[in-house]
C-alpha atoms as a PDB file:
ATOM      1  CA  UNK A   1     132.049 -54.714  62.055  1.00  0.00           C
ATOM      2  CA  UNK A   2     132.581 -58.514  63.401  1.00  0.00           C
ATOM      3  CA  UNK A   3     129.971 -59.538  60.404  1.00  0.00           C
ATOM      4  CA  UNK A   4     131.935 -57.525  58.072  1.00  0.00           C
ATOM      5  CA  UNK A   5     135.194 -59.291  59.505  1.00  0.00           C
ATOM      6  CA  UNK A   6     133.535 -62.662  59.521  1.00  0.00           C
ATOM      7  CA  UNK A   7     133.015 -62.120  55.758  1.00  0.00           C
ATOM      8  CA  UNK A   8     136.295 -61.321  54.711  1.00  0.00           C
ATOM      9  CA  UNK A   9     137.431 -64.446  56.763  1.00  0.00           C
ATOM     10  CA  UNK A  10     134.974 -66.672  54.982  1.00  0.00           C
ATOM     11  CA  UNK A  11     135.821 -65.314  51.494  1.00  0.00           C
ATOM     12  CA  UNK A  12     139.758 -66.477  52.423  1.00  0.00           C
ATOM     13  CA  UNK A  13     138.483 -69.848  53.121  1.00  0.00           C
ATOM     14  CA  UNK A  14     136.470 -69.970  50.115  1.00  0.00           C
ATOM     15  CA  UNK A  15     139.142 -68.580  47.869  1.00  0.00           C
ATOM     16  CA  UNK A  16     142.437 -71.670  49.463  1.00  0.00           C
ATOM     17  CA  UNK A  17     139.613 -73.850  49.534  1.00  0.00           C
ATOM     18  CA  UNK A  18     138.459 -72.800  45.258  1.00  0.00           C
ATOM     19  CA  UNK A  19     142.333 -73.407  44.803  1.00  0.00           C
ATOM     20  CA  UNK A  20     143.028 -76.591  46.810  1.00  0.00           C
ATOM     21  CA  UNK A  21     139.814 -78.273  44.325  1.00  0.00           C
ATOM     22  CA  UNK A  22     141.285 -76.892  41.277  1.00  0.00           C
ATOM     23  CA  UNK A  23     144.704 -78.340  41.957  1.00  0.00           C
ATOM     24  CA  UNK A  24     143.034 -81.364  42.800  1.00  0.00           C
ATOM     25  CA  UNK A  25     141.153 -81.384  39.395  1.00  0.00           C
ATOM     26  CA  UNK A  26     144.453 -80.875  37.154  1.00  0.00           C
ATOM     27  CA  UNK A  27     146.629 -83.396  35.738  1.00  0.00           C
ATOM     28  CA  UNK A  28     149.316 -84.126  38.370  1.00  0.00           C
ATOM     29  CA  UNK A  29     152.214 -81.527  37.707  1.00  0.00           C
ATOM     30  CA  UNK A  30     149.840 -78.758  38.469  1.00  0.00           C
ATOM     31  CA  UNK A  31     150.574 -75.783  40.559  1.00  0.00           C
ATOM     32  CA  UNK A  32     154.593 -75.865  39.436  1.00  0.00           C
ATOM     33  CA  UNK A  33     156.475 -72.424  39.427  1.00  0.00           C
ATOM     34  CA  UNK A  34     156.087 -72.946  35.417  1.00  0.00           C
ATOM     35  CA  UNK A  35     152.652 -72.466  35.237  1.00  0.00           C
ATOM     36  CA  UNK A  36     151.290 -68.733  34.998  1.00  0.00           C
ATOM     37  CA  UNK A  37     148.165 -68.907  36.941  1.00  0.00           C
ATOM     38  CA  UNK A  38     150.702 -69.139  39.859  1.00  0.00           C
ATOM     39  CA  UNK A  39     151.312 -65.301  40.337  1.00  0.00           C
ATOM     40  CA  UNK A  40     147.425 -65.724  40.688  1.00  0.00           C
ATOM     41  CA  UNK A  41     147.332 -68.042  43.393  1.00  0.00           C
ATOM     42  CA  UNK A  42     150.088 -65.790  45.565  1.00  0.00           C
ATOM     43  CA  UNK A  43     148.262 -62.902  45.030  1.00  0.00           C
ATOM     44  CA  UNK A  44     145.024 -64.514  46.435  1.00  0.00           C
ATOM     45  CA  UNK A  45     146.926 -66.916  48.739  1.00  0.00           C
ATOM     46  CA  UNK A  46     149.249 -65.391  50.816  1.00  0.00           C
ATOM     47  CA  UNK A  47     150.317 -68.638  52.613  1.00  0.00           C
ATOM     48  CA  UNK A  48     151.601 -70.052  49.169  1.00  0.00           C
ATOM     49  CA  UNK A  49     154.457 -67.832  49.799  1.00  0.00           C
ATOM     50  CA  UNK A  50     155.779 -70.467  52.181  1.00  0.00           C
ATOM     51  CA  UNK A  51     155.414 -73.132  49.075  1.00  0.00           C
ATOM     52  CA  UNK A  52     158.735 -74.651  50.121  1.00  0.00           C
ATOM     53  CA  UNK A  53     157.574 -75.645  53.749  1.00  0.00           C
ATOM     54  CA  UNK A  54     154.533 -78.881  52.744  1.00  0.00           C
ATOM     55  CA  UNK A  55     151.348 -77.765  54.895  1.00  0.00           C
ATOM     56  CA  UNK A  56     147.993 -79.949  55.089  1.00  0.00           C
ATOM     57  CA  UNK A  57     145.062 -78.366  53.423  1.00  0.00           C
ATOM     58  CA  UNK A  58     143.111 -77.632  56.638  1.00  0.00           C
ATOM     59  CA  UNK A  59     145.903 -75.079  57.878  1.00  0.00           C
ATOM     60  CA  UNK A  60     146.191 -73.327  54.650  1.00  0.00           C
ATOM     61  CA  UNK A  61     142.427 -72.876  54.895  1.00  0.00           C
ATOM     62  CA  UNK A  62     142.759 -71.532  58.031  1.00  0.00           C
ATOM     63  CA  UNK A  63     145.912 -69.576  57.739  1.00  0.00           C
ATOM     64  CA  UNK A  64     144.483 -67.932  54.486  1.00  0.00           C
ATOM     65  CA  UNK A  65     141.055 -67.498  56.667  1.00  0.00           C
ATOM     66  CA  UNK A  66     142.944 -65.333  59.426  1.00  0.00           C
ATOM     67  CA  UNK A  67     145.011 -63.497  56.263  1.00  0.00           C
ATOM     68  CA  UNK A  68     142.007 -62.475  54.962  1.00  0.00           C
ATOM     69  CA  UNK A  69     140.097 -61.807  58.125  1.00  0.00           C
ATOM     70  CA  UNK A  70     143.182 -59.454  59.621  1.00  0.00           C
ATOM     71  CA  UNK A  71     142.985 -57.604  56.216  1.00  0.00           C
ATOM     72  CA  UNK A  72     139.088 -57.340  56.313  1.00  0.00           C
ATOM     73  CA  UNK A  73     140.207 -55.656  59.924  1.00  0.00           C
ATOM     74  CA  UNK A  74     141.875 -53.134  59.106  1.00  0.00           C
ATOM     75  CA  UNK A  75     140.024 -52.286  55.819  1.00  0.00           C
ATOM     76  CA  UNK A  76     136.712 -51.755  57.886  1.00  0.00           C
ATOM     77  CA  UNK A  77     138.532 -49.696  60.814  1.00  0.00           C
ATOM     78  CA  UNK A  78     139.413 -47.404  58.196  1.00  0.00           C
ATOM     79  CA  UNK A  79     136.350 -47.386  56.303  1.00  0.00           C
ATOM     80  CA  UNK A  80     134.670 -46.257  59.354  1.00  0.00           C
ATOM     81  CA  UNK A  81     137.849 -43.882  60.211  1.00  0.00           C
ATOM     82  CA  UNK A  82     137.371 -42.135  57.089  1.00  0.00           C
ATOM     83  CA  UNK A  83     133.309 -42.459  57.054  1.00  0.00           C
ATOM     84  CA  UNK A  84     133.553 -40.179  60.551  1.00  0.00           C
ATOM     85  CA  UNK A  85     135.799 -37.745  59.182  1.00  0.00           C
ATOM     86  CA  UNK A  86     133.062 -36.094  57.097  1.00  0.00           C
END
């Protein structure tokens, strides 16, 4: 179960840190509340939902890392939950 967590956390970082280079690699008004792929990014980035509070990259890495890693959690303790049932 810890790999299985591990995973989930690493997939969190991968996905802030997939969205952190593509903002980088727009022209400069990218990421506004105007552009559509934003509803993406919340979904995927929970932290974003604190857009009005500036945070440096490394702690929404991290903070989307733990998101992802306390989801991953409580996804596997019910997988195996429901896996002893039968």
């Amino acid at each position: 179960m810890k790999y299985r967590t591990a995973m989930w956390a690493s997939v969190g970082f991968l996905v802030a840190g997939c969205w952190a280079l593509y903002a980088f690699a727009t022209t400069p008004p990218a990421m506004t509340s105007a552009d559509p792929i934003v509803t993406l990014v919340r979904l995927t980035c929970p932290i974003t939902l604190l857009s009005f509070y500036p945070l440096r990259l490394y702690w929404v890495l991290l903070a989307n890392a733990a998101t992802y890693a306390l989801v991953g959690l409580i996804v596997e303790t019910l997988r195996q939950r429901l896996n002893q049932a039968k």
